[in-house]
Protein backbone atom coordinates (compact mmCIF):
# COMPACT_ATOMS: atom_id res chain seq x y z
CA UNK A 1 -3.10 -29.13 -1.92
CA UNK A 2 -2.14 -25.87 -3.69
CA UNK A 3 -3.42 -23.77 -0.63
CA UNK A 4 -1.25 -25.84 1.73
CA UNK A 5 2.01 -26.18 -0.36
CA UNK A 6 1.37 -22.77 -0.49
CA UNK A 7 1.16 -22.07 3.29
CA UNK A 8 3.38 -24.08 3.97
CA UNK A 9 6.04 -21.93 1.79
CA UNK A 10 5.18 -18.92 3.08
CA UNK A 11 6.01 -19.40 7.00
CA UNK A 12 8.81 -21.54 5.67
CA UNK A 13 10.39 -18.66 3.80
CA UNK A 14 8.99 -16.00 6.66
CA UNK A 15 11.41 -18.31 9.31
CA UNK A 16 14.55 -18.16 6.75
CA UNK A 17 14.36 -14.69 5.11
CA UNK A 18 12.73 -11.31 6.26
CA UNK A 19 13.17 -10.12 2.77
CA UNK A 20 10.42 -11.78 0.75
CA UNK A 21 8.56 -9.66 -1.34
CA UNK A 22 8.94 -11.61 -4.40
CA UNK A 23 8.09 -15.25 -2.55
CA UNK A 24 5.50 -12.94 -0.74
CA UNK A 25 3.91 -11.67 -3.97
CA UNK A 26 3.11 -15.06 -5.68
CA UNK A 27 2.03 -16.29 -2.10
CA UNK A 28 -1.16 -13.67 -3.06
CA UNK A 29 -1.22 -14.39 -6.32
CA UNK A 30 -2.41 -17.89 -5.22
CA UNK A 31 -4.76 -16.74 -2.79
CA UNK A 32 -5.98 -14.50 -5.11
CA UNK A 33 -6.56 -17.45 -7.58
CA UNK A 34 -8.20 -19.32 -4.75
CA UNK A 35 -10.75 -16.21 -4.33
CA UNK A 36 -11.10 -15.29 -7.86
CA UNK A 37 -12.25 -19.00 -9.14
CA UNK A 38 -14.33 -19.68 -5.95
CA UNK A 39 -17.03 -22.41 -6.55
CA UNK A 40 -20.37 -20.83 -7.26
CA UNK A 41 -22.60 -23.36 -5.74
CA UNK A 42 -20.49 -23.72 -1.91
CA UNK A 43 -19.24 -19.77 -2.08
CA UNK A 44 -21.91 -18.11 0.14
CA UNK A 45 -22.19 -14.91 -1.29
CA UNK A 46 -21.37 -16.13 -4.89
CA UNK A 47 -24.62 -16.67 -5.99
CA UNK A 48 -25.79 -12.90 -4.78
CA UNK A 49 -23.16 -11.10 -7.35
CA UNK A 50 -23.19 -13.31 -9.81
CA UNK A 51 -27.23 -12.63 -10.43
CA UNK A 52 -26.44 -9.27 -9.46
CA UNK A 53 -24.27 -8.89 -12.47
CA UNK A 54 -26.41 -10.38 -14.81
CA UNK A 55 -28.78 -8.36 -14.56
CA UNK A 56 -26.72 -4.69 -14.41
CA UNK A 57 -28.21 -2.01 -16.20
CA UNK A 58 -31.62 -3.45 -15.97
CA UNK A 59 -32.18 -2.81 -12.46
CA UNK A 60 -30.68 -0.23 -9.94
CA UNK A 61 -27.31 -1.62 -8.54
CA UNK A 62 -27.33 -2.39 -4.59
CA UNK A 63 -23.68 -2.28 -4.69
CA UNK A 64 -21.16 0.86 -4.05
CA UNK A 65 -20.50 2.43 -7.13
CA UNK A 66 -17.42 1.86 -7.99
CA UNK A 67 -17.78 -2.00 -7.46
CA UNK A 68 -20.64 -1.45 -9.67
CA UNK A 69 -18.75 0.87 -12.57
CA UNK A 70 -16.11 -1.77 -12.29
CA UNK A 71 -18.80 -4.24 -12.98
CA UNK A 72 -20.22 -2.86 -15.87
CA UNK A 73 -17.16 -2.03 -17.68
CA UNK A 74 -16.56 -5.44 -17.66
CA UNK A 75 -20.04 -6.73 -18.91
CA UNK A 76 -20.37 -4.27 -21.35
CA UNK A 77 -17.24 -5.88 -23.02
CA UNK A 78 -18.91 -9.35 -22.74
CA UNK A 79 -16.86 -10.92 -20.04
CA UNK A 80 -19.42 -13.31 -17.72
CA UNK A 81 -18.98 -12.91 -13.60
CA UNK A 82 -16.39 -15.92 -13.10
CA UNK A 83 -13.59 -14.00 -15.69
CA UNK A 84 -14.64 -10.44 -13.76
CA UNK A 85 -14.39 -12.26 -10.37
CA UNK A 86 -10.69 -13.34 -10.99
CA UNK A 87 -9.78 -10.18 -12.17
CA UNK A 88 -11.41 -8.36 -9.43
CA UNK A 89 -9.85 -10.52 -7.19
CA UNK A 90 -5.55 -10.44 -8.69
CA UNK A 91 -6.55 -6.30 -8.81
CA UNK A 92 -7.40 -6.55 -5.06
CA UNK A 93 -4.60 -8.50 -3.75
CA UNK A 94 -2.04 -6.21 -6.20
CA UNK A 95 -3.24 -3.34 -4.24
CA UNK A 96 -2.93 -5.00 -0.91
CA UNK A 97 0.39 -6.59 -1.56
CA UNK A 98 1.34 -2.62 -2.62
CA UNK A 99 0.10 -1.44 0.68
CA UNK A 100 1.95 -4.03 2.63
CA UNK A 101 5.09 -3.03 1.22
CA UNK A 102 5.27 0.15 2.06
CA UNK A 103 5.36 -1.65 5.78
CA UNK A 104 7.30 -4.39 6.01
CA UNK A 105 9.79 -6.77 3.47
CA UNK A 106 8.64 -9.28 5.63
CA UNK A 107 5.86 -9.92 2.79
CA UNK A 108 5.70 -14.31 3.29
CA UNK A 109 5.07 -13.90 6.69
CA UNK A 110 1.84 -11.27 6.20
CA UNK A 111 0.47 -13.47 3.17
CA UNK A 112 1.01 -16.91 5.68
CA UNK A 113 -0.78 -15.00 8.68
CA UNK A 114 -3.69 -14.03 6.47
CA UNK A 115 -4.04 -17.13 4.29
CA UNK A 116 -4.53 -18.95 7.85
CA UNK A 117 -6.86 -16.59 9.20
CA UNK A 118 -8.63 -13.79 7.18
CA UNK A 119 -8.40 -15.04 3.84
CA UNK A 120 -11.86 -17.01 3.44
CA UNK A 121 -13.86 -14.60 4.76
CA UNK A 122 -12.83 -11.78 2.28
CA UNK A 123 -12.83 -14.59 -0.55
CA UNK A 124 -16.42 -14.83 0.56
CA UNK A 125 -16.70 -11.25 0.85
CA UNK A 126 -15.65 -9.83 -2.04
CA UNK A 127 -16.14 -6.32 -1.98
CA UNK A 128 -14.91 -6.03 1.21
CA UNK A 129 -11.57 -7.35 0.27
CA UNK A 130 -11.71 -4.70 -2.13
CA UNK A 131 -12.69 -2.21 0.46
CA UNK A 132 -9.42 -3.18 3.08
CA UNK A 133 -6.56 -3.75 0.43
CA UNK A 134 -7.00 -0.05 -0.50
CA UNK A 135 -7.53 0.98 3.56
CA UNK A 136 -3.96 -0.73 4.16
CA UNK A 137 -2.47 0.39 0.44
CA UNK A 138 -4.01 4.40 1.61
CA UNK A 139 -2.32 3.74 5.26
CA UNK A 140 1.20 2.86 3.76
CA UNK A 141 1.08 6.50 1.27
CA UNK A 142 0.17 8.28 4.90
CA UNK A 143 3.37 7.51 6.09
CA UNK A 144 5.49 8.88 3.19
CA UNK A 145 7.20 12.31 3.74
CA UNK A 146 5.95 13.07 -0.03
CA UNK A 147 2.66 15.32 0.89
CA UNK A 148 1.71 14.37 -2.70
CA UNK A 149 1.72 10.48 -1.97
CA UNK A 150 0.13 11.71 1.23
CA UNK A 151 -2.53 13.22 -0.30
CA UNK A 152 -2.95 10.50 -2.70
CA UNK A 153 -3.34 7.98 0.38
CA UNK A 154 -6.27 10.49 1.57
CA UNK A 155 -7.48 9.83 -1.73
CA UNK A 156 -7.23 5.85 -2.09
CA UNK A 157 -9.34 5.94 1.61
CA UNK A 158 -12.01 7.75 -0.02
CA UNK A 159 -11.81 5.41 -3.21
CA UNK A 160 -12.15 2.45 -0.50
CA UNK A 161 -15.87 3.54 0.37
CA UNK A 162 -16.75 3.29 -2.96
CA UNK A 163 -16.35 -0.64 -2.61
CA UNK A 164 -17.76 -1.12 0.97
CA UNK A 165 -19.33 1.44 3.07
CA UNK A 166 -17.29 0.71 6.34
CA UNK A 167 -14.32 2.32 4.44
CA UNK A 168 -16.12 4.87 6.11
CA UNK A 169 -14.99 4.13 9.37
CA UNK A 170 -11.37 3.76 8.26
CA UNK A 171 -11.14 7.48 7.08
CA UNK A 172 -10.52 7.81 10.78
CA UNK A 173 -6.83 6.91 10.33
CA UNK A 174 -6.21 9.97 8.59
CA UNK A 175 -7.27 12.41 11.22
CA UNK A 176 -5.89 10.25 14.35
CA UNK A 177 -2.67 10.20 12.18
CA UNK A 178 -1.92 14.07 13.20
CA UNK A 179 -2.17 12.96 17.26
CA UNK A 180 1.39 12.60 18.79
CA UNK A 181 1.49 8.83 19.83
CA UNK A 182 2.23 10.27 23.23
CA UNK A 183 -1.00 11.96 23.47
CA UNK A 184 -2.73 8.22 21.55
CA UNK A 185 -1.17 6.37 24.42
CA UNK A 186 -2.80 8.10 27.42
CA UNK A 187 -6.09 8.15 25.27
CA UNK A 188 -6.52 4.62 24.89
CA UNK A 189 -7.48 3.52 28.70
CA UNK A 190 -10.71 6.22 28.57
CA UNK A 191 -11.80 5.81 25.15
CA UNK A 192 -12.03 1.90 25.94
CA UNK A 193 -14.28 2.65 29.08
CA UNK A 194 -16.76 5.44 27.13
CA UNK A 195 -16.69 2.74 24.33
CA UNK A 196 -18.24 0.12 26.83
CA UNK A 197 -20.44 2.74 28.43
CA UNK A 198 -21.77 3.71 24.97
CA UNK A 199 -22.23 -0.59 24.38
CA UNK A 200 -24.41 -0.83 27.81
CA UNK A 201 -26.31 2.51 27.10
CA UNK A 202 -27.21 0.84 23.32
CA UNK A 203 -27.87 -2.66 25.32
CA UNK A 204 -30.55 -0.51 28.18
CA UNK A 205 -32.26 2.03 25.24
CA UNK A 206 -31.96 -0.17 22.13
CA UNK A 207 -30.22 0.48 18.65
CA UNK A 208 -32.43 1.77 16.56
CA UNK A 209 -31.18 5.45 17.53
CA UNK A 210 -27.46 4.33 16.50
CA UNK A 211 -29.04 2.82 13.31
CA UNK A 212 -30.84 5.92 12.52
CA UNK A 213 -27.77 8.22 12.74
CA UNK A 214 -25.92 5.58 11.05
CA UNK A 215 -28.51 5.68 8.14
CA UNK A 216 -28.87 9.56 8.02
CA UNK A 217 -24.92 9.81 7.37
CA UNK A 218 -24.94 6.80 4.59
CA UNK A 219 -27.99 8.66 2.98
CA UNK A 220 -25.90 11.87 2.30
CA UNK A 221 -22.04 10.14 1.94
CA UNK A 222 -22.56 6.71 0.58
CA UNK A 223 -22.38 5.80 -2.96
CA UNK A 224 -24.93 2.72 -2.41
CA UNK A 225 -28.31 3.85 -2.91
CA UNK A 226 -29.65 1.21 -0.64
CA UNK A 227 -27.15 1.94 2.42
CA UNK A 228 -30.18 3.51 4.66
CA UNK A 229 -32.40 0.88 4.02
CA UNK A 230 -29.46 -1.85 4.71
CA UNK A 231 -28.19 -0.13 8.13
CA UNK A 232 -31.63 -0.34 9.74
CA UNK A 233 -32.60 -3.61 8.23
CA UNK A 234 -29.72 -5.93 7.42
CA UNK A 235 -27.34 -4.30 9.94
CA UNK A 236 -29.75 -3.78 12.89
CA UNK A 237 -30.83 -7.45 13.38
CA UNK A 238 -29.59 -8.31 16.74
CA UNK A 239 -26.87 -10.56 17.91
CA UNK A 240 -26.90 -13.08 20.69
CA UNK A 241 -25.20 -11.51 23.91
CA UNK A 242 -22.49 -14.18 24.34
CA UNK A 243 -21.39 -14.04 20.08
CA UNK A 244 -21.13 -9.65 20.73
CA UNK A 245 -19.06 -10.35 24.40
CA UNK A 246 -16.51 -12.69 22.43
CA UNK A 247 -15.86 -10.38 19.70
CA UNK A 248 -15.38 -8.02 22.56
CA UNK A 249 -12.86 -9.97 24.12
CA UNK A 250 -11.09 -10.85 20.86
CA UNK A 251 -10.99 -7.00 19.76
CA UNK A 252 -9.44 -6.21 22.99
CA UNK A 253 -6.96 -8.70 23.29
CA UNK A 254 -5.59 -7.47 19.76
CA UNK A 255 -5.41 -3.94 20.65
CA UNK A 256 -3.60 -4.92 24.37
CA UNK A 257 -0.92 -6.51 22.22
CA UNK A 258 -0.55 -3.41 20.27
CA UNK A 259 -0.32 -1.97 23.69
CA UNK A 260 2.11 -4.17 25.03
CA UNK A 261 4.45 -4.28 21.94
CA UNK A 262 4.36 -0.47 22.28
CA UNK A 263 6.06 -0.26 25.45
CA UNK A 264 8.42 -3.65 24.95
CA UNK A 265 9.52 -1.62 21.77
CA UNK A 266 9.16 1.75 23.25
CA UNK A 267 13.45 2.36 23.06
CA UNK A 268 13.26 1.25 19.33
CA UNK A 269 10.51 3.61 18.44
CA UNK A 270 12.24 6.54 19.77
CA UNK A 271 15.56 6.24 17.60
CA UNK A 272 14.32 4.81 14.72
CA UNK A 273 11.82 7.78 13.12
CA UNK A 274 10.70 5.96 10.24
CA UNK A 275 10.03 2.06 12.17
CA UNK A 276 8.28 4.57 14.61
CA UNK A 277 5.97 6.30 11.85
CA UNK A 278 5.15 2.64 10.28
CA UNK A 279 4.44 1.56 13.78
CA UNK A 280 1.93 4.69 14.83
CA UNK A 281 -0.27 4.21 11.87
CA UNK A 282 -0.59 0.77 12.14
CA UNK A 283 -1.57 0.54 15.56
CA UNK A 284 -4.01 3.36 14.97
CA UNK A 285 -5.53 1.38 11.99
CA UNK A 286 -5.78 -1.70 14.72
CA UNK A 287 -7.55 0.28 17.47
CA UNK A 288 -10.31 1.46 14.98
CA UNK A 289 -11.24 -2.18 15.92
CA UNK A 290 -12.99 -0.86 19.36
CA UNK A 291 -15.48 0.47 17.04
CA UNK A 292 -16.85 -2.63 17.09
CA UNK A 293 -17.43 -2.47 21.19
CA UNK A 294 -20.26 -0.59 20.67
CA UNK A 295 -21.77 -1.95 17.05
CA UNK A 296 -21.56 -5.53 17.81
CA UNK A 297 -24.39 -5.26 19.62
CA UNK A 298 -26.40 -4.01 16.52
CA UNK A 299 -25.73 -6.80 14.63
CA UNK A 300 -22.80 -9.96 13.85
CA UNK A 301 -22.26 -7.66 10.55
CA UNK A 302 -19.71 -5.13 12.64
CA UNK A 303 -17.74 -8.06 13.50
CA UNK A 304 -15.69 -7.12 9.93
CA UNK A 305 -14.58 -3.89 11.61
CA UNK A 306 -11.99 -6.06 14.05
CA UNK A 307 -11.95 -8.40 11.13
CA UNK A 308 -10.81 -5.82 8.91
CA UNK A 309 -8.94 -3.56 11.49
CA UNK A 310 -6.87 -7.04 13.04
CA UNK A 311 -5.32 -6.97 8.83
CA UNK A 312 -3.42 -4.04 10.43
CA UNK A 313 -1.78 -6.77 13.35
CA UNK A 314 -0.96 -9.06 10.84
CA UNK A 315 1.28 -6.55 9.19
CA UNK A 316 2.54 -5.05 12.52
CA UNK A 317 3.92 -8.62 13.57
CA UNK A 318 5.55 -9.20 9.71
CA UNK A 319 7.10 -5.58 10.63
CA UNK A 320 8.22 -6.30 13.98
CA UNK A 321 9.72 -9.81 13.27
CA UNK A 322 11.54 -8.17 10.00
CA UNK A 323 13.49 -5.70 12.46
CA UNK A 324 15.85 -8.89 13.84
CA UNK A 325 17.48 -6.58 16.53
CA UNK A 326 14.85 -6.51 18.26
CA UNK A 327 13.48 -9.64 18.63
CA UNK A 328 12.66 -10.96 22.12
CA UNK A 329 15.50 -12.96 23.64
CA UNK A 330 13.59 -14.26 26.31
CA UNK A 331 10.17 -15.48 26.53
CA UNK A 332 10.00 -15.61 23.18
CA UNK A 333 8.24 -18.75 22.62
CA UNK A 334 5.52 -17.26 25.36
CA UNK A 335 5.41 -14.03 23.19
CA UNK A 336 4.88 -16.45 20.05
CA UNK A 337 2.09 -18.74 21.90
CA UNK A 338 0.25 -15.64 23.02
CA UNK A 339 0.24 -13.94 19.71
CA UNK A 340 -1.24 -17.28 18.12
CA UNK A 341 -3.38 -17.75 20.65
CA UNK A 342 -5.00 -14.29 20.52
CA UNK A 343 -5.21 -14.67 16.33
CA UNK A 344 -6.41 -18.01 16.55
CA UNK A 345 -9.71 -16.66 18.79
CA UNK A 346 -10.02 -13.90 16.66
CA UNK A 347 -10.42 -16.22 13.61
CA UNK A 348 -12.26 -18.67 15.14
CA UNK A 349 -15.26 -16.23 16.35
CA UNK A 350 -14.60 -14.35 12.62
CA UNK A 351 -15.41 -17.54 11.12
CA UNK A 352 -18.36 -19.01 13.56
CA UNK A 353 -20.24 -15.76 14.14
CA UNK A 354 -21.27 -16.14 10.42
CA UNK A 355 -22.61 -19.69 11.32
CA UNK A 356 -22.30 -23.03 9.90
CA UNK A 357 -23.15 -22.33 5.87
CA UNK A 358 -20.09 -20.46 5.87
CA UNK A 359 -17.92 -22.54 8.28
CA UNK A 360 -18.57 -25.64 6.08
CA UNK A 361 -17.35 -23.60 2.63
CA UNK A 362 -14.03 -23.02 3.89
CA UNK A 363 -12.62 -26.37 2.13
CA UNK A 364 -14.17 -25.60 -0.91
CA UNK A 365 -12.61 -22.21 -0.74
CA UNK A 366 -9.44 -23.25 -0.12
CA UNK A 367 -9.78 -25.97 -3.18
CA UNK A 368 -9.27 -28.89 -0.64
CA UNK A 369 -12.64 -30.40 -1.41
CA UNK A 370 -14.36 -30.09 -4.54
CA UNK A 371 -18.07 -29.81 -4.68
């Protein structure tokens, strides 16, 4: 019931006011709640971390290490998993609601899109939430004139791999920043066609040679001292042809809406320099979703790239409908339908590609059955 009122507030406030930071803010401090006092015995990965935890110091950790620093601070003060997993949790969504501000006042409308599409899987996820809230929090420093916040967003990216190795992948932004948008634009059409190339070429040969490289760069850069062993075990198990070709479609429907609101907003950009900067970065942050094209095929694991990459849409629509000049006059329901209709498939294969154990935790997650 909470998770609903809640909801149900958020889009309610999102349709009234496009300044909502405050509503916004205790929006995630529910869903942070929700994540933080998960139910140990339907939470999928619950059970992992919470023996994991348990048992710190006694064995070598298989987490990143600042999940696992974080970890031990807190049982070295005698504080049992469940009290560390809701403060883990309120930290994470602080720095995530901090990142989304630096986007978009719109913050009810962000917290609504997630809660309704994203939300379980991080819940579930844990680290990885960790991992993305500083990926969007680093994105929103990159676009401050300030070269010292700048810097200090290059430094909360590199903080984000310390929580979840595919922060790795998201230290992309910061280079692809420095590209004029121009120059982005005109890349986009041949980078999708190498990436799909590079996906048949992995299909034909086999991905062991991707999983190799992929383990002899974790071996030297990661902070997990299990990463090589994980890449070319646990993420280089296969995935069923049809599950990689929806993800496909889903991660390129996303990133053809970035496309198209690019050239619907395309006089707005132009004389508005800052809407313009927030709008570069976070379409860049979406398109490191067609990383995906060619890892899906490794395993369903790479799925949380697009996962993780379509946080950046939901923030780009909170900006876009927070900018009420330039809202689409007509077809606007047809704009709205599509939109839905993309994020809808993209949760829907987020949420079945990690089958039915997970599919059937979602009430319990969201508190509206009790185990």
């Amino acid at each position: 019931m909470l998770y609903i009122l809640t909801m149900t507030l958020m889009f309610g406030t999102a349709m009234v006011s496009r300044k909502n930071k405050l509503i916004g803010a205790g929006g995630m401090a529910v869903l942070a709640y929700l994540a933080g006092a998960a139910d140990p015995y339907t939470t999928i990965d619950y059970q992992v971390y919470f023996n994991h935890y348990n048992i710190m110091g006694l064995e070598v950790s298989p987490f990143e290490k600042g999940y696992t620093q974080l970890a031990m601070l807190f049982l070295n003060h005698g504080m049992s998993y469940a009290q560390f997993r809701v403060f883990f949790s309120f930290l994470a969504f602080l720095i995530m609601y901090l990142g989304v501000i630096q986007f978009t006042s719109n913050v009810a409308l962000y917290t609504g899109l997630y809660g309704v599409t994203f939300f379980c899987n991080d819940a579930t996820q844990i680290r990885n939430l960790m991992m993305i809230s500083l990926v969007l929090l680093g994105a929103g420093l990159l676009i401050k004139p300030n070269k010292y916040l700048k810097l200090m967003g290059i430094f909360v990216f590199l903080i984000s791999t310390q929580f979840h190795d595919l922060g790795f992948i998201f230290l992309l932004i910061i280079p692809l920043t420095l590209i004029p948008a121009a120059k982005l634009k005109r890349l986009i059409k041949p980078l999708v066609s190498l990436l799909v190339l590079l996906a048949g070429i992995i299909v034909i040969l086999g991905k062991s040679r991707i999983a190799n490289l992929m383990s002899l760069f974790l071996g030297k850069f990661s902070s997990r001292v299990d990463s090589t062993t994980s890449v070319t075990s646990h993420f280089a198990r296969g995935i069923s042809k049809s599950s990689a070709i929806e993800v496909i479609v889903v991660v390129l429907s996303m990133v053809l809406l970035a496309w198209l609101f690019s050239r619907i907003f395309t006089i707005k950009l132009k004389q508005d320099i800052v809407f313009y900067t927030k709008f570069k970065v976070l379409t860049i942050g979406l398109s490191i979703s067609l990383l995906t094209i060619i890892l899906i095929f490794m395993s369903p694991d790479y799925s949380r790239i697009s996962r993780n990459a379509s946080l950046f849409m939901l923030v780009l629509l909170s900006l876009l409908t927070e900018k009420s000049e330039i809202r689409l006059s007509k077809n606007s329901l047809a704009s709205v339908m599509i939109v839905s209709i993309v994020l809808f498939c993209n949760t829907f294969v987020n949420s079945t590609i990690w089958g039915s154990t997970y599919t059937d935790s979602i009430p319990y997650i969201l508190q509206i059955k009790k185990s």
